[in-house]
N, C-alpha and C. Protein backbone atom coordinates (compact mmCIF):
# COMPACT_ATOMS: atom_id res chain seq x y z
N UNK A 1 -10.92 -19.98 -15.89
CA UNK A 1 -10.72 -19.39 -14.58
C UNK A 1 -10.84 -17.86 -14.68
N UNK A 2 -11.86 -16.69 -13.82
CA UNK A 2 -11.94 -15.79 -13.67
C UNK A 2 -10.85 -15.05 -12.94
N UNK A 3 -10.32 -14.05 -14.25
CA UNK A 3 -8.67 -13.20 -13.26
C UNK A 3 -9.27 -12.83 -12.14
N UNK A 4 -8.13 -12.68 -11.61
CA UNK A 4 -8.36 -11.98 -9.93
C UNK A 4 -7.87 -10.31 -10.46
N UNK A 5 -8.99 -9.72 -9.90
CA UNK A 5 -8.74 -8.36 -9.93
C UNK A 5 -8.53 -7.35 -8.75
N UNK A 6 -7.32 -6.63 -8.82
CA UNK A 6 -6.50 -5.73 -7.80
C UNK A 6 -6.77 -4.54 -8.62
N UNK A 7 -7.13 -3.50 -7.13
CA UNK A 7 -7.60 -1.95 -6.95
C UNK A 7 -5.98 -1.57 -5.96
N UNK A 8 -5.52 -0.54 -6.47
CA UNK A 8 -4.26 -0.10 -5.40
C UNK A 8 -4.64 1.10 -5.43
N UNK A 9 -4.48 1.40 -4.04
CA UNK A 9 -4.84 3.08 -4.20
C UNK A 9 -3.21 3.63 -3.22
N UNK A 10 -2.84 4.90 -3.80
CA UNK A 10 -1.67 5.68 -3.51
C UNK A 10 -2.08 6.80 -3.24
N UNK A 11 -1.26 7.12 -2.36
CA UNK A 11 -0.78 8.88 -2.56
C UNK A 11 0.20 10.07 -2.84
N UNK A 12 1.15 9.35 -3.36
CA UNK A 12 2.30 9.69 -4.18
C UNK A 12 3.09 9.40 -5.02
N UNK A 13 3.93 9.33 -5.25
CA UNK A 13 4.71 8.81 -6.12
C UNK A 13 4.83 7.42 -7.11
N UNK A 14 4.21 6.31 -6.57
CA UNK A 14 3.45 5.21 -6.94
C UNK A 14 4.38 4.25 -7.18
N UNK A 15 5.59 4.13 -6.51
CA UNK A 15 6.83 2.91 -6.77
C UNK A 15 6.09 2.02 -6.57
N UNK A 16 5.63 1.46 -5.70
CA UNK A 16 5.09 0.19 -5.45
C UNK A 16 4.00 -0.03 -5.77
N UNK A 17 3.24 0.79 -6.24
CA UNK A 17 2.01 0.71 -7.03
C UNK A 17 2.65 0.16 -8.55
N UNK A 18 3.71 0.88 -9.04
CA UNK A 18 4.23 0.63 -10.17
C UNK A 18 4.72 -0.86 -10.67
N UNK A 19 5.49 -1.06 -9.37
CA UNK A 19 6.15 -2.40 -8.91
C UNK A 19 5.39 -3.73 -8.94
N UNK A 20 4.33 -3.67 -8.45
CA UNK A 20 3.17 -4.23 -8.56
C UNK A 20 2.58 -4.29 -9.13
N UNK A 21 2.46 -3.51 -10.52
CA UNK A 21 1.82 -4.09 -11.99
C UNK A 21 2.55 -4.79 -12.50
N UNK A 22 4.29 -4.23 -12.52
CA UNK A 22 4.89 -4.96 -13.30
C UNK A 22 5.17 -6.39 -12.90
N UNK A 23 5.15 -6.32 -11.65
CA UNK A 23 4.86 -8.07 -11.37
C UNK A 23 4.16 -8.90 -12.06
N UNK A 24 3.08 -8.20 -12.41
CA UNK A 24 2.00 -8.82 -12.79
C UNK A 24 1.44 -9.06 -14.44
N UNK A 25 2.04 -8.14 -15.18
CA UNK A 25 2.08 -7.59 -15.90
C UNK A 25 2.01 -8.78 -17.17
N UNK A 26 2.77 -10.25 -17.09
CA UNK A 26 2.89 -11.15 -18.12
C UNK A 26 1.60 -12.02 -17.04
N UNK A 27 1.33 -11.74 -16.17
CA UNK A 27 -0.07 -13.05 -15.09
C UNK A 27 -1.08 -12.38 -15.94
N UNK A 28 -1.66 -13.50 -16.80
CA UNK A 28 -2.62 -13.72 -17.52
C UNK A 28 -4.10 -14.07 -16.40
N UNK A 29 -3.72 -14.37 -15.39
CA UNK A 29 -4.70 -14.63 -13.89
C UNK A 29 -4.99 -13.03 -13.48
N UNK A 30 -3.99 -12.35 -13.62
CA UNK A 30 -4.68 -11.04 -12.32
C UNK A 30 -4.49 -10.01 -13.65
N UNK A 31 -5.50 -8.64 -13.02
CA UNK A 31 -5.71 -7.65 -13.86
C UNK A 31 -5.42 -6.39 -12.64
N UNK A 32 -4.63 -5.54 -12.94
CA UNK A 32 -4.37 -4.41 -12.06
C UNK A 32 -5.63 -3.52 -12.85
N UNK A 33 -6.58 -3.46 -11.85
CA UNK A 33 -7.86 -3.11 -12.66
C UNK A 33 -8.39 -1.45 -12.36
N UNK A 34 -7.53 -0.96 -11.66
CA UNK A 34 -7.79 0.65 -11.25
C UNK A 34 -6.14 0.99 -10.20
N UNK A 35 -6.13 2.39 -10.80
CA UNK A 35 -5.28 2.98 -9.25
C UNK A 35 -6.55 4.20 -8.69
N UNK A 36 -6.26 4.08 -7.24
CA UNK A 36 -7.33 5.35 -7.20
C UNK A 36 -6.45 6.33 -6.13
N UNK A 37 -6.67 6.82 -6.35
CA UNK A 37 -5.83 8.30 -5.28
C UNK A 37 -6.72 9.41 -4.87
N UNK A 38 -5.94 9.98 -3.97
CA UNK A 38 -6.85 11.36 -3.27
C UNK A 38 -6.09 12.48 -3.78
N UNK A 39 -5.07 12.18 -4.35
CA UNK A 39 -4.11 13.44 -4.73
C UNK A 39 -3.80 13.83 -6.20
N UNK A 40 -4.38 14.67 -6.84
CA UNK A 40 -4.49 15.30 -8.07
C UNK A 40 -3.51 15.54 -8.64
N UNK A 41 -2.15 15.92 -7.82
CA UNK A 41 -1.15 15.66 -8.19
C UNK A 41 -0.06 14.58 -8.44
N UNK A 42 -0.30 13.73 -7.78
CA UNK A 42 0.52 12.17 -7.09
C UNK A 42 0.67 12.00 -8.72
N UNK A 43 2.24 11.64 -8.70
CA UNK A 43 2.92 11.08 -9.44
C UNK A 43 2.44 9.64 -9.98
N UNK A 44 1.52 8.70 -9.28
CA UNK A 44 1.41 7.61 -9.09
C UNK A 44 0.29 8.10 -10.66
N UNK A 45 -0.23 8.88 -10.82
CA UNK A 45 -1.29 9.09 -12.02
C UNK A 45 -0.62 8.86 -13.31
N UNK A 46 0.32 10.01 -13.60
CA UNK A 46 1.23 9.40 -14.75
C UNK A 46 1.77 7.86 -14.98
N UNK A 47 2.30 7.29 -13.78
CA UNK A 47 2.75 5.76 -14.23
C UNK A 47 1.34 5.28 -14.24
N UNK A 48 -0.01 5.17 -13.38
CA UNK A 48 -0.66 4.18 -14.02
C UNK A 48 -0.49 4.95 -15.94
N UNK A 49 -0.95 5.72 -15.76
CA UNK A 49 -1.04 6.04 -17.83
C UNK A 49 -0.33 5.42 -18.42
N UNK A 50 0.95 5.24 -18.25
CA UNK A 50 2.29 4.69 -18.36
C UNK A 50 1.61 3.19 -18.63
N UNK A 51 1.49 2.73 -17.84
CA UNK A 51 1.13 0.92 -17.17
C UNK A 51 -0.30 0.75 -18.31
N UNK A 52 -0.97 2.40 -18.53
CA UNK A 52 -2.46 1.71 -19.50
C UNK A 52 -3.40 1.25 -17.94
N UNK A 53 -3.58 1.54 -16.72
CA UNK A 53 -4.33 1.24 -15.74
C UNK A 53 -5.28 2.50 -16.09
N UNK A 54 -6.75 1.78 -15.66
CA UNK A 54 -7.57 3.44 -15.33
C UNK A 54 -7.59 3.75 -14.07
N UNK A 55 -7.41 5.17 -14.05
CA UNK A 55 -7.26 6.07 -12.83
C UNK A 55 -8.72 6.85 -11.89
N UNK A 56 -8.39 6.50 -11.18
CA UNK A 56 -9.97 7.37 -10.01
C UNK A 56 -9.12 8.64 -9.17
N UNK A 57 -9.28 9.88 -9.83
CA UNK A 57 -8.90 10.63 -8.48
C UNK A 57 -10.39 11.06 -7.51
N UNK A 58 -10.14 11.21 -6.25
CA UNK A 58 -11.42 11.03 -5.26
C UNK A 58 -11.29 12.20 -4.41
N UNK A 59 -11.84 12.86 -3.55
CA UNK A 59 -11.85 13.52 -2.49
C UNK A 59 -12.22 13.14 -1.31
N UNK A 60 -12.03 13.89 -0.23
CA UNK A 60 -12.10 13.21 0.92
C UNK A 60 -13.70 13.38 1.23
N UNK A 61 -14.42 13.62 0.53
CA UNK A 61 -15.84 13.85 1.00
C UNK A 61 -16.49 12.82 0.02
N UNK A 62 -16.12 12.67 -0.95
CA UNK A 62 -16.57 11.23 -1.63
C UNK A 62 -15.73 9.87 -0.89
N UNK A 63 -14.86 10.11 -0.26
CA UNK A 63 -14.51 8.81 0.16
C UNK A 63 -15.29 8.64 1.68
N UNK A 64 -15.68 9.58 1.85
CA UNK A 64 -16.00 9.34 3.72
C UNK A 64 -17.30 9.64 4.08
N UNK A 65 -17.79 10.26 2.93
CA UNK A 65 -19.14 10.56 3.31
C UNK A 65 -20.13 9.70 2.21
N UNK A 66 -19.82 8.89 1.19
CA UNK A 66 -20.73 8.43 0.31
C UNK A 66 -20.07 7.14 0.09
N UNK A 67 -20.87 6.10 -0.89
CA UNK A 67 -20.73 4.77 -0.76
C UNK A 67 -20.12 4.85 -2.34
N UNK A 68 -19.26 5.90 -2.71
CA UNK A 68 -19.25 5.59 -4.44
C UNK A 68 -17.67 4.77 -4.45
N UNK A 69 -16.82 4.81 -3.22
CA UNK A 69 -15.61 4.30 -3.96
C UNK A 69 -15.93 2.81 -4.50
N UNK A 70 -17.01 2.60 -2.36
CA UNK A 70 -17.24 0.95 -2.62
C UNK A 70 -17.75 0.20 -3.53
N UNK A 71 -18.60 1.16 -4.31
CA UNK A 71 -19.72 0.79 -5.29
C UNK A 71 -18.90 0.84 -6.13
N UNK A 72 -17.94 1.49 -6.59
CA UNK A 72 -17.32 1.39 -7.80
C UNK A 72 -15.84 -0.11 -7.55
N UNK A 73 -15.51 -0.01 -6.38
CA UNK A 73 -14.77 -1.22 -6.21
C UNK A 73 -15.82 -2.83 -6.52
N UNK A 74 -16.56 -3.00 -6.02
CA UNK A 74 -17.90 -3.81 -5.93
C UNK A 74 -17.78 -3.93 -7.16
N UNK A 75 -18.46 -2.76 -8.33
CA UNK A 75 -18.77 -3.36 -9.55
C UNK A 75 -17.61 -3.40 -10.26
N UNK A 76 -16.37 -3.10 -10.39
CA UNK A 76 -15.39 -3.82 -10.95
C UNK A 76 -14.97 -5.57 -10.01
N UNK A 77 -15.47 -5.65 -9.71
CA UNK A 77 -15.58 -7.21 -8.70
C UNK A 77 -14.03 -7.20 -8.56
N UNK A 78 -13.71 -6.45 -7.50
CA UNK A 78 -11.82 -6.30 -7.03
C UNK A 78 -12.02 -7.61 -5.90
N UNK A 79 -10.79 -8.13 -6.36
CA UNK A 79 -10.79 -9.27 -5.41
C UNK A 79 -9.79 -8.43 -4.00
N UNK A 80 -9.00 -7.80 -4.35
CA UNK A 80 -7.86 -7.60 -3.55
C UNK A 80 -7.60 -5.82 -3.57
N UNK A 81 -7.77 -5.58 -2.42
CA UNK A 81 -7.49 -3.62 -2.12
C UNK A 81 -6.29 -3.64 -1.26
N UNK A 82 -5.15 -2.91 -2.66
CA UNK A 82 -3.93 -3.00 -2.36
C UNK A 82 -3.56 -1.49 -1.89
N UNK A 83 -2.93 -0.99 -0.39
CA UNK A 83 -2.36 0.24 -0.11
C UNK A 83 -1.36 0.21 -0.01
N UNK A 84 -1.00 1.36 -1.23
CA UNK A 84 0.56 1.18 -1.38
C UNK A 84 1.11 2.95 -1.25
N UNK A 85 1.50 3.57 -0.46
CA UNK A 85 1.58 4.52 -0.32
C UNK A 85 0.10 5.19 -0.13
N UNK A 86 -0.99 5.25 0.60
CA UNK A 86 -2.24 5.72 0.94
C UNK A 86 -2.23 6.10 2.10
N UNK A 87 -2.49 7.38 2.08
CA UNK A 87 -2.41 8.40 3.50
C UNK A 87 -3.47 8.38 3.79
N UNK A 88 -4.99 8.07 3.80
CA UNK A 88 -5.97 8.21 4.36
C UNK A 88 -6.37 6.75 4.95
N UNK A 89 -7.37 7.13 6.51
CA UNK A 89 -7.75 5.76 7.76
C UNK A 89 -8.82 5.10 6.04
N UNK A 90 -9.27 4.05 6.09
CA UNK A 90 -9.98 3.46 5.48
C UNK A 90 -11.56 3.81 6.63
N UNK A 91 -12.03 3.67 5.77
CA UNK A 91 -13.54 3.70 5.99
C UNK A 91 -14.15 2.66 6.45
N UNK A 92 -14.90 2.39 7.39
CA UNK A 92 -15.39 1.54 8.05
C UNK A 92 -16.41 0.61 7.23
N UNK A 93 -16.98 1.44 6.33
CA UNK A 93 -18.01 1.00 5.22
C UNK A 93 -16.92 -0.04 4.42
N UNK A 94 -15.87 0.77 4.40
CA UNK A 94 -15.03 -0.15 3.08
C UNK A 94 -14.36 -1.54 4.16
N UNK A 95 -13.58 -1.39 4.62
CA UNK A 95 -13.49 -2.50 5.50
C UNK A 95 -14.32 -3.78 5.88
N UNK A 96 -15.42 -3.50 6.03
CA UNK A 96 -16.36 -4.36 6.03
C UNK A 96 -17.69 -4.90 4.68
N UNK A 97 -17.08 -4.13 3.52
CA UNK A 97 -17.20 -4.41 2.17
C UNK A 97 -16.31 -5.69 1.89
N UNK A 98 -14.82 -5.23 2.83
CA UNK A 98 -13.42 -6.37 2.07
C UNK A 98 -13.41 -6.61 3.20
N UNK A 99 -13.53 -7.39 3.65
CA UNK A 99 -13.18 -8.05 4.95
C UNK A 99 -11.76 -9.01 4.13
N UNK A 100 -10.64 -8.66 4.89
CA UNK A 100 -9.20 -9.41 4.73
C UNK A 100 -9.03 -9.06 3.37
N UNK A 101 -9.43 -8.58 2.93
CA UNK A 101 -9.53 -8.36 1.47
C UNK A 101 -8.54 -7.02 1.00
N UNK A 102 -8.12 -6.23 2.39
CA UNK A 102 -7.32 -5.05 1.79
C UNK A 102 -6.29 -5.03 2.63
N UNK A 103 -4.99 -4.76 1.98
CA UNK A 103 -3.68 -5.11 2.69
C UNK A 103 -2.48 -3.82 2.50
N UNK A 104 -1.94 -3.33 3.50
CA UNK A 104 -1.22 -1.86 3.71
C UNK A 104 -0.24 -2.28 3.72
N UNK A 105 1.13 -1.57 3.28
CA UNK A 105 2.52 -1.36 3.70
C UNK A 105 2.87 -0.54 4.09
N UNK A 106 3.70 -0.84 5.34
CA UNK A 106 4.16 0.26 6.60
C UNK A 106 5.60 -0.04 6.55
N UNK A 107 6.17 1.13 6.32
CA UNK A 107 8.26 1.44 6.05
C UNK A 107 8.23 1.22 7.26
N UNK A 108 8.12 0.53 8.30
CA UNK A 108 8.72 0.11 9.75
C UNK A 108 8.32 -1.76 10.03
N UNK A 109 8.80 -2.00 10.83
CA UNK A 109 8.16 -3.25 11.68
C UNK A 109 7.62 -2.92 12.63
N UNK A 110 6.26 -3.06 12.29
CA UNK A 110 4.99 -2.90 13.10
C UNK A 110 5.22 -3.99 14.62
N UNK A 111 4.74 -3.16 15.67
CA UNK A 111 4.40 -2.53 16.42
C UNK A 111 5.08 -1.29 16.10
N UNK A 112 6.12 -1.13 15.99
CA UNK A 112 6.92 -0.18 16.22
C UNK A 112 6.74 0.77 15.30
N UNK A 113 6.46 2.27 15.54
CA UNK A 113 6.51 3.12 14.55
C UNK A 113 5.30 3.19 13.71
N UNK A 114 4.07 3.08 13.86
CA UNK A 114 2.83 2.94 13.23
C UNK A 114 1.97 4.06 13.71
N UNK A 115 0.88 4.00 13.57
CA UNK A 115 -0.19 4.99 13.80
C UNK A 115 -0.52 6.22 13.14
N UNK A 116 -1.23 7.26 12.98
CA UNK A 116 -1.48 8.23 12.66
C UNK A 116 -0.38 9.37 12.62
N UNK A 117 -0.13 9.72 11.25
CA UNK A 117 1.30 10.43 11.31
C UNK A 117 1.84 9.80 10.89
N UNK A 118 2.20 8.29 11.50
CA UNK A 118 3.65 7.92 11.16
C UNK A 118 4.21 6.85 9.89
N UNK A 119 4.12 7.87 9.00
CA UNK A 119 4.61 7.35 7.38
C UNK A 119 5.74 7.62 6.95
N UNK A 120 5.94 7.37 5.88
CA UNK A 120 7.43 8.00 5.15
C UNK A 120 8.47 8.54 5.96
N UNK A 121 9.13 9.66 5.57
CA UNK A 121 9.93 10.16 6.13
C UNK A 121 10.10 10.31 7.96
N UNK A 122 8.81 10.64 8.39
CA UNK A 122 8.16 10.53 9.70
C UNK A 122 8.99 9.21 10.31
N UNK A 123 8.41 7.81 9.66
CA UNK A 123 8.92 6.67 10.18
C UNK A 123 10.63 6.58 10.04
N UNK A 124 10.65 6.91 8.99
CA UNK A 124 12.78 6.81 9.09
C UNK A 124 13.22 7.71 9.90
N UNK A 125 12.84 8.83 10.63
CA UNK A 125 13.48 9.60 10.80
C UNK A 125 13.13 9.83 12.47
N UNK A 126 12.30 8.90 12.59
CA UNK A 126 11.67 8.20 14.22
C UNK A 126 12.96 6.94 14.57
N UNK A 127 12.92 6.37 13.47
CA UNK A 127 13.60 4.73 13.96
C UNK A 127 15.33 5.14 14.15
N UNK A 128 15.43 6.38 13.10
CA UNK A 128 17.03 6.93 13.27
C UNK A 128 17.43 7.87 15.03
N UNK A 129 16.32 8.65 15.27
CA UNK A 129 16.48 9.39 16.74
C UNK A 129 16.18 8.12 17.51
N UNK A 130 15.67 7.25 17.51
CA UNK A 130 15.87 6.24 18.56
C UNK A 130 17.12 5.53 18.38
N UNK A 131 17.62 5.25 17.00
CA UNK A 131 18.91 4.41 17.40
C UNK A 131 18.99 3.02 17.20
N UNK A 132 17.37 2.90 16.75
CA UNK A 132 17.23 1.33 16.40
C UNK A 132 18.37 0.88 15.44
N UNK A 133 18.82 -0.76 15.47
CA UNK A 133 19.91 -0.86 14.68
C UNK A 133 19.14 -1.92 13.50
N UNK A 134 17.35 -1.65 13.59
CA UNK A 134 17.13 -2.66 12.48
C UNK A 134 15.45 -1.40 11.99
N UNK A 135 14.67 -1.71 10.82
CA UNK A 135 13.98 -1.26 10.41
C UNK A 135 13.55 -2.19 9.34
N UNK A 136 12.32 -1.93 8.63
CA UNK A 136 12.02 -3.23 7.85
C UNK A 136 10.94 -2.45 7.11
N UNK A 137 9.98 -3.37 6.83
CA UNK A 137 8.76 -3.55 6.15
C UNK A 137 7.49 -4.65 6.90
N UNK A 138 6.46 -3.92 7.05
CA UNK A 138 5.10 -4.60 7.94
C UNK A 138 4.02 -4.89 6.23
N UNK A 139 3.75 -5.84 5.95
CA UNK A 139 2.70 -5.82 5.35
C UNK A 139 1.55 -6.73 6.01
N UNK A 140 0.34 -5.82 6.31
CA UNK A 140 -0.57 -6.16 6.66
C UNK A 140 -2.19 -5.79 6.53
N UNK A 141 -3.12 -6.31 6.90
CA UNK A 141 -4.41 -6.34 6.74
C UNK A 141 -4.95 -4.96 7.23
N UNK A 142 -6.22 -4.51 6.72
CA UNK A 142 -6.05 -3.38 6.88
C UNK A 142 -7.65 -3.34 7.54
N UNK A 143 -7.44 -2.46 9.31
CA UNK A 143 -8.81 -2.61 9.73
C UNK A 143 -9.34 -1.33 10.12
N UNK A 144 -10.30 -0.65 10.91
CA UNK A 144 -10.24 0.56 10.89
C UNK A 144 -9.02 1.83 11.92
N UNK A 145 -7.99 1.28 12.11
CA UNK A 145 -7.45 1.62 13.07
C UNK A 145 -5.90 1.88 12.40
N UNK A 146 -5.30 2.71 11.86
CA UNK A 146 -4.40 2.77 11.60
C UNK A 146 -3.06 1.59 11.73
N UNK A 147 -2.62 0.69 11.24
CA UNK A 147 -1.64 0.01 11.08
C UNK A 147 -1.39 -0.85 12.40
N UNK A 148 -3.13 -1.66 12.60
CA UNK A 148 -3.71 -2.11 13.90
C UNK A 148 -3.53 -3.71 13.27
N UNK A 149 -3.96 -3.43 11.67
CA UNK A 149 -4.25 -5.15 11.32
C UNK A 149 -3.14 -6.10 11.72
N UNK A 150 -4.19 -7.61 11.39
CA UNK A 150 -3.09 -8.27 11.50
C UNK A 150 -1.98 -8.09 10.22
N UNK A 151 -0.92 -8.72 10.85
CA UNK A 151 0.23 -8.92 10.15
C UNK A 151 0.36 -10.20 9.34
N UNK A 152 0.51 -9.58 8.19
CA UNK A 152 1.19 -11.07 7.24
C UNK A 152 2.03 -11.35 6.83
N UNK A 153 3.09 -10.25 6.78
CA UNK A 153 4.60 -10.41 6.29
C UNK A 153 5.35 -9.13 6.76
N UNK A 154 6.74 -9.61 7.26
CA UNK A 154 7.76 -8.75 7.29
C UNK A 154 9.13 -9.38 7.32
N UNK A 155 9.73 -8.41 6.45
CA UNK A 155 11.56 -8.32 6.32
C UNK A 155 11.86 -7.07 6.86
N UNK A 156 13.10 -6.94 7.52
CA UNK A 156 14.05 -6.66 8.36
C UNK A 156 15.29 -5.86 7.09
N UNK A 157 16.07 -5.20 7.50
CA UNK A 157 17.26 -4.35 7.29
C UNK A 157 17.92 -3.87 8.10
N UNK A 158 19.30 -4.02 7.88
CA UNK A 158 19.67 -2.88 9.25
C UNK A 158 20.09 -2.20 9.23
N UNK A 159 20.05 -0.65 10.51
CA UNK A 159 20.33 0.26 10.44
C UNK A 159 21.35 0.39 11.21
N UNK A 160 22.37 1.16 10.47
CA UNK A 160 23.96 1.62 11.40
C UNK A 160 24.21 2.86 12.37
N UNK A 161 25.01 3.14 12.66
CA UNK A 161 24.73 4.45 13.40
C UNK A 161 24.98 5.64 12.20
N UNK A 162 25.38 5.42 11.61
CA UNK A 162 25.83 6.52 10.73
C UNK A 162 24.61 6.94 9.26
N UNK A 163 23.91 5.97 9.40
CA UNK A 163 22.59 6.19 8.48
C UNK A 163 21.85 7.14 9.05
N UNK A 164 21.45 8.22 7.91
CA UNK A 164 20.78 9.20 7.71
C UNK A 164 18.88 8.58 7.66
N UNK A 165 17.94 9.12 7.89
CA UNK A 165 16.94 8.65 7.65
C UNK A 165 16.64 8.54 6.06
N UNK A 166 17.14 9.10 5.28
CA UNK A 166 17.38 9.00 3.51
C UNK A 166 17.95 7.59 3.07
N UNK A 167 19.14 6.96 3.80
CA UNK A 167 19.68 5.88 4.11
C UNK A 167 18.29 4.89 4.36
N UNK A 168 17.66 4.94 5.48
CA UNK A 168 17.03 4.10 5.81
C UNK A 168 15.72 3.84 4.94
N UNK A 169 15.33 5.25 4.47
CA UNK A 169 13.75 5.13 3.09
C UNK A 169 14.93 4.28 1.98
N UNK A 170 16.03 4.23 1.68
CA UNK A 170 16.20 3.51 0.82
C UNK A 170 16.52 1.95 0.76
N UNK A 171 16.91 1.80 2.15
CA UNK A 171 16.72 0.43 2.62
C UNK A 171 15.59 -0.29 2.47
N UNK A 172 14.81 0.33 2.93
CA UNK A 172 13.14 -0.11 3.48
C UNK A 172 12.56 0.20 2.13
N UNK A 173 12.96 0.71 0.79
CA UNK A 173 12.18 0.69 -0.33
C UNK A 173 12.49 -0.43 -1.17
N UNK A 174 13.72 -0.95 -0.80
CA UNK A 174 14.60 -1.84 -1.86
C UNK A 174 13.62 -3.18 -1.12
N UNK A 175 13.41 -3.28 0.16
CA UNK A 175 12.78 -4.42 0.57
C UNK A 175 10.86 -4.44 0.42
N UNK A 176 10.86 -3.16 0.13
CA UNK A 176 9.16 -2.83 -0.41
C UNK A 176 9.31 -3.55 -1.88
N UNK A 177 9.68 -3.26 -2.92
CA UNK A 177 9.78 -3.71 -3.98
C UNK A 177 10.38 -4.60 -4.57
N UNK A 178 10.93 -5.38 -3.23
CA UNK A 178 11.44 -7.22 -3.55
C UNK A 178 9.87 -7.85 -3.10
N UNK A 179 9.28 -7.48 -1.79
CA UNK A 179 8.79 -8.37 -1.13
C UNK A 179 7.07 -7.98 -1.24
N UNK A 180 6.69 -6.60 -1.83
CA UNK A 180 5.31 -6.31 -1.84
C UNK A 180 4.21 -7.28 -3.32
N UNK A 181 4.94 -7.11 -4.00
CA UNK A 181 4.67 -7.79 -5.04
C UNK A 181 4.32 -9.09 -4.80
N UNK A 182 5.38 -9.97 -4.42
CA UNK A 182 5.40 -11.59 -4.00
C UNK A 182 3.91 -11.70 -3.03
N UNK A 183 4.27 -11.01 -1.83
CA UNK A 183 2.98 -11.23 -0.48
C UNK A 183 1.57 -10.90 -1.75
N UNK A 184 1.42 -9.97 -2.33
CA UNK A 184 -0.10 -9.72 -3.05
C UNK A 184 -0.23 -10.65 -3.76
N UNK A 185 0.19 -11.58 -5.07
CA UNK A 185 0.20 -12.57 -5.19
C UNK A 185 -0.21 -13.75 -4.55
N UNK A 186 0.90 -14.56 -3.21
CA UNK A 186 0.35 -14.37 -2.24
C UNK A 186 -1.17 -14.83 -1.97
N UNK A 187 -1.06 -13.79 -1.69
CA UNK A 187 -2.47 -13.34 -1.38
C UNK A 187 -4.06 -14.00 -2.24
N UNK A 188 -3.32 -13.50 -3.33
CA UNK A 188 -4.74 -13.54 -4.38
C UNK A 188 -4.62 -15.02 -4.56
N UNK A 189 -4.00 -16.50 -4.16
CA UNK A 189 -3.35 -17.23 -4.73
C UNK A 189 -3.90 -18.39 -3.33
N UNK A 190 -4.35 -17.14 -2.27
CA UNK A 190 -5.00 -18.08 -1.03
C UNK A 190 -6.17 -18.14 -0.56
């Protein structure tokens, strides 16, 4: 049986990029076969080194104006394009390279709290001035439209009145790194 091979691309810090090798890490089936990032600095570079993954750092003019990420995703034959902390829209070229094939995590429950802008801190600190008394995790498909795809999984947490939006990124991370891992699996497995 040919492993299934996963591309994750980040833009910071790389918990769940991290999280997600080590899932994987004794699966003799899947190969965490690249991290790729836009950020020269992103923390997420050292842990792949850490993990032994090879690393792609990219720019935004090689990702948007030329066909090299796809071509280089293509010839490592990636079954699965994992965004795990990735601040940039996907490319229309790439999207329709992976059709269902690439899957995002959003620190909110989608509808709510999505779109352009609204990541990280942005999202906790949206769901806290509204007052919501719940917040979660959206993992879903990724199409050209900011945090438009369909949905394939979400868990829930809740938020009190007295939670800080720091409170709530740590809620919503503890349920990123129970539940991101399992859904990619998952995934590669359907």
């Amino acid at each position: 049986m040919t492993k299934k091979r996963i591309a994750i691309f980040a833009s910071g810090s790389g918990s769940n990029a991290e999280k997600i090798a080590e899932h994987f890490a004794s699966d003799s089936q899947v190969d965490i076969s690249l991290i790729l990032t836009n950020n020269p600095q992103a923390g997420v570079i050292a842990r792949a080194r850490r993990l032994h993954v090879p690393v792609v750092v990219f720019d935004r003019t090689t990702f948007y104006e030329s066909a090299r990420i796809v071509e280089l995703l293509q010839g490592q034959a990636i079954d699965l394009v994992v965004l795990a902390g990735f601040m940039m829209l996907i490319p229309e070229s790439m999207v329709q390279a992976f059709p269902n094939k690439i899957v995002n995590i959003h620190p909110a429950l989608l509808p709510k709290y999505g779109g352009k802008g609204m990541y990280g801190h942005f999202v906790h600190e949206a769901v806290v001035a509204a007052q919501e008394t719940e917040s979660g995790i959206t993992i879903h498909y990724v199409n050209e439209r900011y945090d438009e795809g369909a949905i394939i999984f979400q868990a829930s947490c809740p938020v009190v009145a007295t939670d800080t939006p720091e409170d709530v990124a740590k809620k919503v991370q503890v349920l990123e790194h129970k539940h991101f891992p399992e859904v990619v699996g998952q995934l590669l497995n359907s």
